[in-house]
C-alpha atoms as a PDB file:
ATOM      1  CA  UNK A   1     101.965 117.327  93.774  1.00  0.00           C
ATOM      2  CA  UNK A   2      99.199 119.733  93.090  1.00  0.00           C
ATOM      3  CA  UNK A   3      96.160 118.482  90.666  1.00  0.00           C
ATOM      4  CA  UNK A   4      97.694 120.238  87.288  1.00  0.00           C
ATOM      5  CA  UNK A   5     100.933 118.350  88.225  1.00  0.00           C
ATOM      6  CA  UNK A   6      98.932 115.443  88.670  1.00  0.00           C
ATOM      7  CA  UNK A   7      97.172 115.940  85.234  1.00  0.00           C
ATOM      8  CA  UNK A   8     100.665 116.637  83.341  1.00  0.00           C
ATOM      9  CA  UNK A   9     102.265 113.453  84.680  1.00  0.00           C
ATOM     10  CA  UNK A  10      99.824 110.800  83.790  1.00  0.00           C
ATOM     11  CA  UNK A  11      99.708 112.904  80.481  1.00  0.00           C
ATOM     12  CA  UNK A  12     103.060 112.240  79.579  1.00  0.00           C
ATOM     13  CA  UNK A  13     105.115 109.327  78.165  1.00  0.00           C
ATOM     14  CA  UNK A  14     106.978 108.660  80.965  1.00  0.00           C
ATOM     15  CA  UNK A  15     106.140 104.786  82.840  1.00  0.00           C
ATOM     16  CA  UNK A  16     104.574 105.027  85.734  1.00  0.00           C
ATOM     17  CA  UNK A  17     104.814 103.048  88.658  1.00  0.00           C
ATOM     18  CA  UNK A  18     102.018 100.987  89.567  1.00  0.00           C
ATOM     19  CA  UNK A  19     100.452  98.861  92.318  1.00  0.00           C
ATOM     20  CA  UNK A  20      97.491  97.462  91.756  1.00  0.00           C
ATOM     21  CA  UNK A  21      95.159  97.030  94.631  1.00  0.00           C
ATOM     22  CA  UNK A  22      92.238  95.283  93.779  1.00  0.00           C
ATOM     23  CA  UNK A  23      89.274  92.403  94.888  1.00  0.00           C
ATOM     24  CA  UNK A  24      90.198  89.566  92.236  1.00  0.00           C
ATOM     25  CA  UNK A  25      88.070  87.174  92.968  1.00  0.00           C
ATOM     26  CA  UNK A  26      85.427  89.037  94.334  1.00  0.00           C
ATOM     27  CA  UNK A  27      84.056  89.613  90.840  1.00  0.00           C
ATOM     28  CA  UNK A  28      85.175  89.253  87.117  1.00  0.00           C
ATOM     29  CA  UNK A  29      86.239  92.803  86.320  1.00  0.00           C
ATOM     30  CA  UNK A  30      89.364  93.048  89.071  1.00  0.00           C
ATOM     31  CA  UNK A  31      91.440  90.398  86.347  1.00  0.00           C
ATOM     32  CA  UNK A  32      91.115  92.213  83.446  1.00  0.00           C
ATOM     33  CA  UNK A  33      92.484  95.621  84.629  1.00  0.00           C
ATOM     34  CA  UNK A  34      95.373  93.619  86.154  1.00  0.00           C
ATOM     35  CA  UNK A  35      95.813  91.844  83.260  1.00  0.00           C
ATOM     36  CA  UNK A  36      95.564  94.879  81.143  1.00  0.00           C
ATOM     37  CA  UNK A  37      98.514  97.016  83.582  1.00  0.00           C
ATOM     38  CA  UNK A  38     100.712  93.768  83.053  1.00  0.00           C
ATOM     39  CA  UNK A  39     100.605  93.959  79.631  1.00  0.00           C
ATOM     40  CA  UNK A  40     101.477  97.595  79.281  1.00  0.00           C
ATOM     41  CA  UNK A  41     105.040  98.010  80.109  1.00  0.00           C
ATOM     42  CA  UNK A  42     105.225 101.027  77.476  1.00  0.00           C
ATOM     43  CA  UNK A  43     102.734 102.943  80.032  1.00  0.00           C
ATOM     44  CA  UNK A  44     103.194 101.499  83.454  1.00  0.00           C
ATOM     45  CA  UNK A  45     105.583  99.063  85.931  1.00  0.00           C
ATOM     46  CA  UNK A  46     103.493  96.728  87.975  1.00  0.00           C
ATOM     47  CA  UNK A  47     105.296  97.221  91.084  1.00  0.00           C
ATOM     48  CA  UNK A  48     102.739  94.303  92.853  1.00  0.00           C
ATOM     49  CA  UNK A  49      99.235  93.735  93.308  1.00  0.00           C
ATOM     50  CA  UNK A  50      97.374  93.816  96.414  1.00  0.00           C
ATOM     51  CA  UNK A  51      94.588  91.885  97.148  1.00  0.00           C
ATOM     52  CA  UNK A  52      91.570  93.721  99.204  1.00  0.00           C
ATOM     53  CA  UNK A  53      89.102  92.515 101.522  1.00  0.00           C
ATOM     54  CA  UNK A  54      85.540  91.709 100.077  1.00  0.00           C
ATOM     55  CA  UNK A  55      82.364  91.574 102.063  1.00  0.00           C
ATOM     56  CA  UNK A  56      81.638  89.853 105.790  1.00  0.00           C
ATOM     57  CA  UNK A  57      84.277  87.477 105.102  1.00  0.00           C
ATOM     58  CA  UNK A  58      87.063  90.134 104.475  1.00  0.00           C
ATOM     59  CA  UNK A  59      89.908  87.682 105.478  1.00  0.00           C
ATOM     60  CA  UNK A  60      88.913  84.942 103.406  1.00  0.00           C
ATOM     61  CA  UNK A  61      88.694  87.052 100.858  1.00  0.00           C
ATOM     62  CA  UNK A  62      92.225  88.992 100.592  1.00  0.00           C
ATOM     63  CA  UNK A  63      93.944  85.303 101.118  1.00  0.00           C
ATOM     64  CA  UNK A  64      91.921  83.631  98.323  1.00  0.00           C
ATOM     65  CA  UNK A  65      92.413  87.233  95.720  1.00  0.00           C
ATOM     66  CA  UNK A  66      95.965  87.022  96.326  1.00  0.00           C
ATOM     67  CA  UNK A  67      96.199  83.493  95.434  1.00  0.00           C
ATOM     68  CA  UNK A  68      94.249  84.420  92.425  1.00  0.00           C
ATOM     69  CA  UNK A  69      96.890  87.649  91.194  1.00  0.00           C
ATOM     70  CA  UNK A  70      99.669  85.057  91.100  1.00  0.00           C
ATOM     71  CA  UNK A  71      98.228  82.999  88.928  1.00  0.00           C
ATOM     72  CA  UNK A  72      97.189  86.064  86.391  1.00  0.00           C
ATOM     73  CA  UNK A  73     100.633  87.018  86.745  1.00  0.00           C
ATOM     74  CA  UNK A  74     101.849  83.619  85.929  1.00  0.00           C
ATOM     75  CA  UNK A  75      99.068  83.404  83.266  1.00  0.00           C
ATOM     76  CA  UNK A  76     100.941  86.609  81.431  1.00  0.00           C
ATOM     77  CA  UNK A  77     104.482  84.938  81.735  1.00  0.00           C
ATOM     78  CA  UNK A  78     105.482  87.069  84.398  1.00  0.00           C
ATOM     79  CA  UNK A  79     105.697  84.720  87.654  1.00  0.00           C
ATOM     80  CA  UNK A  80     108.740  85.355  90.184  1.00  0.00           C
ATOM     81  CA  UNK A  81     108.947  88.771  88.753  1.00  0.00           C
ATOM     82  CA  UNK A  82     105.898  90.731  90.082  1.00  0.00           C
ATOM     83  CA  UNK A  83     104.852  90.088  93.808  1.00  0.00           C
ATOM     84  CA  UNK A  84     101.680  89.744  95.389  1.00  0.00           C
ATOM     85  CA  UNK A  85     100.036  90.542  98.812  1.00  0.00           C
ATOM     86  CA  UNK A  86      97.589  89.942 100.940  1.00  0.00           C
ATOM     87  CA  UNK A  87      95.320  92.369 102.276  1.00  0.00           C
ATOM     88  CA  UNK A  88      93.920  93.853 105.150  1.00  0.00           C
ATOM     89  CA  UNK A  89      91.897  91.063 107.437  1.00  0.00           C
ATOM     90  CA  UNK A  90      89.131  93.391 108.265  1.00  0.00           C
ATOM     91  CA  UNK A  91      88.144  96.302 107.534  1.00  0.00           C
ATOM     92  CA  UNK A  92      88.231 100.065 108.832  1.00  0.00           C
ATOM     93  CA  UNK A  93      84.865 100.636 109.685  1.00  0.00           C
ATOM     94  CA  UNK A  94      84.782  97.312 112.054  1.00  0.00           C
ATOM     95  CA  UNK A  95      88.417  97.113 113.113  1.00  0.00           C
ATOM     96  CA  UNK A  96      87.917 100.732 114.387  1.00  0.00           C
ATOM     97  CA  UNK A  97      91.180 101.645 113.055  1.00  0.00           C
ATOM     98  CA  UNK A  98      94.194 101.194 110.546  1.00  0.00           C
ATOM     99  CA  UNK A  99      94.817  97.513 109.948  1.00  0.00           C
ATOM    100  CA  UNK A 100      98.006  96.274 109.712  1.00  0.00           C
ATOM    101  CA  UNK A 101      98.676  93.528 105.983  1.00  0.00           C
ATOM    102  CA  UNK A 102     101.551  92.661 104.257  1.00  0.00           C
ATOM    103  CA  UNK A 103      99.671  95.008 101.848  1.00  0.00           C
ATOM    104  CA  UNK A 104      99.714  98.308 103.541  1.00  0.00           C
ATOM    105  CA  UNK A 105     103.335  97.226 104.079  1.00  0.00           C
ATOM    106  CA  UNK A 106     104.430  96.037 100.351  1.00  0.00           C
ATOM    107  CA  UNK A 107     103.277 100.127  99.732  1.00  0.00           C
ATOM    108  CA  UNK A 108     105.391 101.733 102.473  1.00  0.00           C
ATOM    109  CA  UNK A 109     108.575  99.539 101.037  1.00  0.00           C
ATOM    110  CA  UNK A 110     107.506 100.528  97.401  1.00  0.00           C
ATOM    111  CA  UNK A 111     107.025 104.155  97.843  1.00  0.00           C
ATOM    112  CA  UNK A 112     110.128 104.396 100.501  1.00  0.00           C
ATOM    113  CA  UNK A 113     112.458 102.345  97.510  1.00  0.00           C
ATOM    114  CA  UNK A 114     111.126 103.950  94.144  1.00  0.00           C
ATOM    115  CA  UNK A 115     112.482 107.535  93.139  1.00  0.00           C
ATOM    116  CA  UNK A 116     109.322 108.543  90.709  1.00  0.00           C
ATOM    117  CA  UNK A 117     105.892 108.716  92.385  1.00  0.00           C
ATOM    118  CA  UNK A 118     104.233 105.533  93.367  1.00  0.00           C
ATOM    119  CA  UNK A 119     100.573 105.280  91.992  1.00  0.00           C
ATOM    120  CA  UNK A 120      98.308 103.133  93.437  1.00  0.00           C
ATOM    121  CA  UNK A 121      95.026 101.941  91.515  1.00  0.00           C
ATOM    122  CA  UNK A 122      92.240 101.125  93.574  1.00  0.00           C
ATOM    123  CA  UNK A 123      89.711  98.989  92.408  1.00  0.00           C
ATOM    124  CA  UNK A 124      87.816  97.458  95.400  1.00  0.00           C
ATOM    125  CA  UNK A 125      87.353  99.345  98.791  1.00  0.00           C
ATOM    126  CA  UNK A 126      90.285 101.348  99.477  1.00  0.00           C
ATOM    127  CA  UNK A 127      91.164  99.775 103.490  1.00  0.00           C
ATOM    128  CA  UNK A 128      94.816  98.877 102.664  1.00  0.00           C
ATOM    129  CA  UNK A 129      95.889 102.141 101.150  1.00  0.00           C
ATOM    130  CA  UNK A 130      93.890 104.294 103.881  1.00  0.00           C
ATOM    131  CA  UNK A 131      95.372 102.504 106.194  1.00  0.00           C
ATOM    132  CA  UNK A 132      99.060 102.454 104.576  1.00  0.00           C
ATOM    133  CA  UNK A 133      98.506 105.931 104.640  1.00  0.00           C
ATOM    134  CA  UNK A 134      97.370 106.252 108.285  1.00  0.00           C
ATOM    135  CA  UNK A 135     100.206 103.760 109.464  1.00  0.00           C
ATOM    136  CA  UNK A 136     103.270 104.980 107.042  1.00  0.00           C
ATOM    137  CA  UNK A 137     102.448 109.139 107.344  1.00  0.00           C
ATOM    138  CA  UNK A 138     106.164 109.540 105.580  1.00  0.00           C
ATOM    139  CA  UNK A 139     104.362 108.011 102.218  1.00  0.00           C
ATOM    140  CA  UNK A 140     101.710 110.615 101.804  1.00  0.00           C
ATOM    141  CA  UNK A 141     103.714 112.799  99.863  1.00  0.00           C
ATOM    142  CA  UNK A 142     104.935 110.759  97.413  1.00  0.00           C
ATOM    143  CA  UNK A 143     101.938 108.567  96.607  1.00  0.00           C
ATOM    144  CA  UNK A 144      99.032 109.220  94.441  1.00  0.00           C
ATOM    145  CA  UNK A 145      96.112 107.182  95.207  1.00  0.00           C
ATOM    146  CA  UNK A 146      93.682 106.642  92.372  1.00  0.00           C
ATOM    147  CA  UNK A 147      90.545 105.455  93.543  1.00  0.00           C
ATOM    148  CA  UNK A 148      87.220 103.973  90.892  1.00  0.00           C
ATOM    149  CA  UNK A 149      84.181 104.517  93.392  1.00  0.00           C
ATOM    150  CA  UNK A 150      81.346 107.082  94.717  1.00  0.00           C
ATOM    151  CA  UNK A 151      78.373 107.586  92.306  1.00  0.00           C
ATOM    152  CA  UNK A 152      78.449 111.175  92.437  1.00  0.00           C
ATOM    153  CA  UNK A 153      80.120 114.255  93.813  1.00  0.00           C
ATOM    154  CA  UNK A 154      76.642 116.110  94.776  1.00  0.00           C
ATOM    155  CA  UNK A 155      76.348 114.661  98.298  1.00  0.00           C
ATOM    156  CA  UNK A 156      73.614 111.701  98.028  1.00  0.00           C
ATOM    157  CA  UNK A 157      73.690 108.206  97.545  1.00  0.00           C
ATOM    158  CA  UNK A 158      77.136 107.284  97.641  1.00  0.00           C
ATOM    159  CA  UNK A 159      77.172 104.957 100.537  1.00  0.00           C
ATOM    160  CA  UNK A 160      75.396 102.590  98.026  1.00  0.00           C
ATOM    161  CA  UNK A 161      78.116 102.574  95.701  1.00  0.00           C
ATOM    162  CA  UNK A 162      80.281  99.415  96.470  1.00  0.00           C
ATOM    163  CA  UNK A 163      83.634 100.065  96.781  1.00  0.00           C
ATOM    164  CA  UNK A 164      82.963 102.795  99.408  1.00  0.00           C
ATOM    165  CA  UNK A 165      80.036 100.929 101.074  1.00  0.00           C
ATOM    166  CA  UNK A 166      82.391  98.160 101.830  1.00  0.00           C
ATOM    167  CA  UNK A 167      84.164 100.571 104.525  1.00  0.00           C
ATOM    168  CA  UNK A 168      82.989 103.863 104.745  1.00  0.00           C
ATOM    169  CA  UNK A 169      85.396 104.639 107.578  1.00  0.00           C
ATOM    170  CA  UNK A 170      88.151 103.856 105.422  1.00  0.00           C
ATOM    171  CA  UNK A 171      86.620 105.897 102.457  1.00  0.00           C
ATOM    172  CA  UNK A 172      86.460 108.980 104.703  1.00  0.00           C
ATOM    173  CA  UNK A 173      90.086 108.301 106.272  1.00  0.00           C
ATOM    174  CA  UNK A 174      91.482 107.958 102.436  1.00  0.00           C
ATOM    175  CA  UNK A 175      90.252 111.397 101.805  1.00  0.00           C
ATOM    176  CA  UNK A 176      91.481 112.829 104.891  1.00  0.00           C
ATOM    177  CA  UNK A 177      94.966 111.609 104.853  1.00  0.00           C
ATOM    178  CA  UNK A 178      95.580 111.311 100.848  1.00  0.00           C
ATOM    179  CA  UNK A 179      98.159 114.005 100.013  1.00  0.00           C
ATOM    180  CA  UNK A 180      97.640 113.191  96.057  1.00  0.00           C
ATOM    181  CA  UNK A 181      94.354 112.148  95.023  1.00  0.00           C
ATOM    182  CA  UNK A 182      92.650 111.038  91.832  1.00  0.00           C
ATOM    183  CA  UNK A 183      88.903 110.290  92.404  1.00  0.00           C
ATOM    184  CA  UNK A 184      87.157 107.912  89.361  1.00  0.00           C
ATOM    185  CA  UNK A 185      83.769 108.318  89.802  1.00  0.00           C
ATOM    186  CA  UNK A 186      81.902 104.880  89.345  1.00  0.00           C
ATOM    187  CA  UNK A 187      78.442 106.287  89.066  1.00  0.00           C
ATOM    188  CA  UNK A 188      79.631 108.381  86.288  1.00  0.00           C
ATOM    189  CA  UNK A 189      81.904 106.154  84.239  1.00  0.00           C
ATOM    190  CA  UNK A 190      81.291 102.002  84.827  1.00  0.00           C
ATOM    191  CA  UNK A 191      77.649 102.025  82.802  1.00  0.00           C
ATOM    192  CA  UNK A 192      79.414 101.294  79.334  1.00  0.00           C
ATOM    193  CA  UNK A 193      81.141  98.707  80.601  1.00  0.00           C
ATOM    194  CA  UNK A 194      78.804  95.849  81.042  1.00  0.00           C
ATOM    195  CA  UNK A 195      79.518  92.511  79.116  1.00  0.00           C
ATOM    196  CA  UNK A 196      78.062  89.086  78.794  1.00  0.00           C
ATOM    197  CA  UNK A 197      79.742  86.083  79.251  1.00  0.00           C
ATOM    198  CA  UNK A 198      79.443  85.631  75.156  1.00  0.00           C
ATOM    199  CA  UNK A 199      80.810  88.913  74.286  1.00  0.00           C
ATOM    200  CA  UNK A 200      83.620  88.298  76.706  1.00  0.00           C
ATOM    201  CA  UNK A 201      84.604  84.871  75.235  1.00  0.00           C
ATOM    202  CA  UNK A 202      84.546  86.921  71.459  1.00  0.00           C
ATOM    203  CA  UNK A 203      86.828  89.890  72.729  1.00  0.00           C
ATOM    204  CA  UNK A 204      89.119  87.769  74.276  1.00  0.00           C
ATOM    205  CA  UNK A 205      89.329  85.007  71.867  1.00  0.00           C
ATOM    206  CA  UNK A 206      93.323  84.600  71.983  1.00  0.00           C
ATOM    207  CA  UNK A 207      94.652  81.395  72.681  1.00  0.00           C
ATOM    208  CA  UNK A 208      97.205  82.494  74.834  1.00  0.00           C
ATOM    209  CA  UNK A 209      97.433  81.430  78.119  1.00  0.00           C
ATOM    210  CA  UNK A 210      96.278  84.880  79.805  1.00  0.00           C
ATOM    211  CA  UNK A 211      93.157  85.066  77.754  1.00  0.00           C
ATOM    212  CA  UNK A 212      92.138  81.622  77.739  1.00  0.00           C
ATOM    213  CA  UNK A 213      92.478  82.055  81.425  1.00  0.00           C
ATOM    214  CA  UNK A 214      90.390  85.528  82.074  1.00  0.00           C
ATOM    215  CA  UNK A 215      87.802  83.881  79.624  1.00  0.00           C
ATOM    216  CA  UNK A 216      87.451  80.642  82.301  1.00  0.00           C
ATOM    217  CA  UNK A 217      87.528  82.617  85.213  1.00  0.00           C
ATOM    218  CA  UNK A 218      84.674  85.229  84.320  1.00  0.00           C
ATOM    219  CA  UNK A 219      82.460  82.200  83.316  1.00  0.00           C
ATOM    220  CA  UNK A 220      83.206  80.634  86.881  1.00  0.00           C
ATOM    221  CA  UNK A 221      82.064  83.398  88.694  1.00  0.00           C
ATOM    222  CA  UNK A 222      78.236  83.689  88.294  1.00  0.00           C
ATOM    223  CA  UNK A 223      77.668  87.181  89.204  1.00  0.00           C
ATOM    224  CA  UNK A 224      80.805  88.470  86.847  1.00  0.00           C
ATOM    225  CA  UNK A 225      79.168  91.813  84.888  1.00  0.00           C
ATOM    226  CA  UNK A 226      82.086  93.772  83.063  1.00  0.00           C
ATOM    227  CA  UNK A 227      84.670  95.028  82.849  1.00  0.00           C
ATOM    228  CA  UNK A 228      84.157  97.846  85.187  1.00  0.00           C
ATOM    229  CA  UNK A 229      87.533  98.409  86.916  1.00  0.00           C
ATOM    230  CA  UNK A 230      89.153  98.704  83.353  1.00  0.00           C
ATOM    231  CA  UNK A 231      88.068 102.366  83.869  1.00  0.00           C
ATOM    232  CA  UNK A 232      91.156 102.276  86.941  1.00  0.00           C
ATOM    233  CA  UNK A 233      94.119 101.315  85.170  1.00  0.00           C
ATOM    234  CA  UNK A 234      92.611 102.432  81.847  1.00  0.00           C
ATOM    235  CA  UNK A 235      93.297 106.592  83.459  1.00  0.00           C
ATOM    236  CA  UNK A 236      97.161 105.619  83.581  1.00  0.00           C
ATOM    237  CA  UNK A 237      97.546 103.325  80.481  1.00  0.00           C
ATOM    238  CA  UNK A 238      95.016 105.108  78.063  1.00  0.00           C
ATOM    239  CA  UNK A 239      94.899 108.818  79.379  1.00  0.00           C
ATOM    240  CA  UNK A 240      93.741 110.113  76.405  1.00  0.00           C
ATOM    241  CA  UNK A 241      90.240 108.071  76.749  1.00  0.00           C
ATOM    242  CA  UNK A 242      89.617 109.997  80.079  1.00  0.00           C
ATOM    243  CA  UNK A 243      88.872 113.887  80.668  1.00  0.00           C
ATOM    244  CA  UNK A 244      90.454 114.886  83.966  1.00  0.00           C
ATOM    245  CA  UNK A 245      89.327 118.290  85.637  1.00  0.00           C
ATOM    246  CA  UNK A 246      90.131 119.223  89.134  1.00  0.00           C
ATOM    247  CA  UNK A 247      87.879 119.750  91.576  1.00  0.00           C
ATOM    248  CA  UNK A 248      87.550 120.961  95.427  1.00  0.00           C
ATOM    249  CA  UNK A 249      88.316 117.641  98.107  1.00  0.00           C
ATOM    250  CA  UNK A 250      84.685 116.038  99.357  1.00  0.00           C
ATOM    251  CA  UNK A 251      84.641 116.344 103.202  1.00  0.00           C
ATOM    252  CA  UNK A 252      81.968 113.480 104.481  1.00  0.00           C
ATOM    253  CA  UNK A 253      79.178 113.777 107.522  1.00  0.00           C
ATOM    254  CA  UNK A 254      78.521 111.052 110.168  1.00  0.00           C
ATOM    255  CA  UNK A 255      76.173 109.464 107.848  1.00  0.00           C
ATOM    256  CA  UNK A 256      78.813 108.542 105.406  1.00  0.00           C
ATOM    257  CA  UNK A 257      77.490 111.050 102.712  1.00  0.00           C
ATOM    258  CA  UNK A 258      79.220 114.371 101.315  1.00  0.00           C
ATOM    259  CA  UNK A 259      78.430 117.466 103.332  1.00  0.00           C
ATOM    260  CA  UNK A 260      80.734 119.850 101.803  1.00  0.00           C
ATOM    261  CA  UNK A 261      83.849 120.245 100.060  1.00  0.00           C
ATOM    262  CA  UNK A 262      87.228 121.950 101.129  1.00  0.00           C
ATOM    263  CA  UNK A 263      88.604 124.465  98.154  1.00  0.00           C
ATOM    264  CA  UNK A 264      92.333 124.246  99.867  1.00  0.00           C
ATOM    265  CA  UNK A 265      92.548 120.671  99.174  1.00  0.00           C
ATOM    266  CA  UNK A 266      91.532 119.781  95.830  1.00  0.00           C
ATOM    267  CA  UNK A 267      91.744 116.975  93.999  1.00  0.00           C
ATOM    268  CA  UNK A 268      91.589 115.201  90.194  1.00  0.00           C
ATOM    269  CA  UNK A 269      88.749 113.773  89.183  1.00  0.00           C
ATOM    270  CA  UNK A 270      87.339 111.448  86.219  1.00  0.00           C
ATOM    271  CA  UNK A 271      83.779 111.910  85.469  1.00  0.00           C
ATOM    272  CA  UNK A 272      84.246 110.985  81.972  1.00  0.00           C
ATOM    273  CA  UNK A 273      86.043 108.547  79.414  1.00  0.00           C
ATOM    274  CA  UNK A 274      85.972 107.043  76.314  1.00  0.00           C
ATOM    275  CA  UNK A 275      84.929 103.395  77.137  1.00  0.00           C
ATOM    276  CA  UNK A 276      85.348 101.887  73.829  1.00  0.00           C
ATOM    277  CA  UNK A 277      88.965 103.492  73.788  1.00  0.00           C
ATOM    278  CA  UNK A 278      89.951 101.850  76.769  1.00  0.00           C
ATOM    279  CA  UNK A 279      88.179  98.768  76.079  1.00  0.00           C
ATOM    280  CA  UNK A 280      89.826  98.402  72.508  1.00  0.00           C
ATOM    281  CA  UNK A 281      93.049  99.198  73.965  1.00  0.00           C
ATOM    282  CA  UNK A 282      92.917  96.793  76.370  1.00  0.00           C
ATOM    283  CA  UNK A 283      91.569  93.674  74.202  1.00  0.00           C
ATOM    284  CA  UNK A 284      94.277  94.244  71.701  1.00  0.00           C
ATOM    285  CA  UNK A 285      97.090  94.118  74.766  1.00  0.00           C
ATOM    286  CA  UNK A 286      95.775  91.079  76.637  1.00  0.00           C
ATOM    287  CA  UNK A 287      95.264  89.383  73.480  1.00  0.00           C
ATOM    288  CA  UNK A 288      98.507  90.429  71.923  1.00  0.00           C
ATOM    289  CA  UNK A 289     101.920  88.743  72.238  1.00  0.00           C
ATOM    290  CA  UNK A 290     103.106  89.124  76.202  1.00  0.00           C
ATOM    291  CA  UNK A 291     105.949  91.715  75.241  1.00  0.00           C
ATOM    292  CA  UNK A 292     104.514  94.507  73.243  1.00  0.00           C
END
């Protein structure tokens, strides 16, 4: 698909199909942009999630975030009927290589079985879709990776941005090998996002079991901050909130950093959106009956 086509789809009222490949777990923002996909079957099908690996203990990591997408799934009535996997073990950068997961897999079967496009939503590093991609070459066509991370687009600083600093190697493969490409760019969008613990418990004051559950879970986990990767999901399920332009691919140096970009290969990308849009939207669904 070329960017405009890109642009026009997620524009349109047509569902699209989702996987969501995040770091639940990892930190308190992952479960509310799941959450928020599963309870927007007027915008998107939650083909699966994926769990991703998360710091030195990558392995630990995908196992225990996998654990925890079933029971959001199950907390928004939806158990038996959207699947989970577990990510990659390691990643890129130290396995020196594409790693093999029941995740990169799950995406090869979805995108091989599923007419439409296949997006995938990338809200942690991005190790099981560059390596899906690296593994599965026949899927590159037909998948459009959309990927919240990098600070910036002018060539400094990103390796400090988490979601690529967690595998550079896989950061740089994903752009390399992603036919269809829609870069969110954290540095420029996640700021508004921030919430307390307080304001948390008075957005999502339902009583129902998916809220009561999000509101436990982001107390539990001390360094929770936002709701950051609502900005993901939030391009697919609330496109109006976000202004997509297109813009020439990055091309990355040894040092991790952008050195250039390639005009023959351009992607979409997010630099802006309308945070209390997506955030209202996205209280009112999780909060809301489970069928809206």
């Amino acid at each position: 698909m070329l960017p405009e086509e890109i642009i026009a789809h997620i524009q349109s009222p047509s569902i699209k199909n989702l996987i969501v490949d995040c770091d639940a777990g990892a930190d308190g923002d992952d479960q509310f942009a799941l959450a928020y996909a599963l309870r927007a079957p007027d915008r998107v099908r939650v083909l699966a999630a994926n769990s991703a690996p998360f710091n030195d203990n990558a392995a630990e990591m995908a196992a225990a975030g996998k654990l925890e997408c079933e029971e959001i799934i199950a907390a928004a009535g939806l158990a038996g009927q959207v699947p989970a996997f577990t990510g990659s073990s390691d990643f890129i950068t130290r396995a020196g290589g594409p790693v093999h997961s029941p995740a990169a897999e799950n995406i090869r079967r979805a995108v091989l079985t599923t007419q439409a496009p296949v997006y995938v939503v990338i809200t942690g590093c991005c190790t099981n879709v560059a390596s899906a991609l690296a593994l599965y070459p026949e899927i590159r066509e037909r998948l459009v990776v959309v990927w919240l991370a990098l600070d910036n687009l002018e060539g400094q600083h990103n390796t400090g941005e988490y979601n690529y600093h967690n595998d550079i190697e896989g950061g740089r493969l994903l752009f390399s090998l992603a036919e269809n490409m829609v870069l969110v760019c954290a540095g420029r969008v996640v700021a508004p996002y921030r919430r307390t613990n307080d304001e948390i418990d008075a957005m999502f004051a339902s009583g129902n079991p998916l809220s009561v559950w999000l509101r436990r879970r982001f107390r539990e986990i001390s360094w929770a901050q936002g709701l950051w990767d609502l900005c993901g999901e939030g391009l697919l399920i609330c496109p109006a909130a976000c202004k997509m332009e297109v813009h020439d691919r990055p091309r990355f140096g040894g040092d991790g950093e952008i050195t250039d970009f390639d005009a023959a290969r351009r992607i979409v990308v997010v630099n802006e959106n309308n945070a209390g849009q997506i955030i209202e939207d996205a209280v009112r669904r999780i909060n809301g009956p489970s069928t809206i």
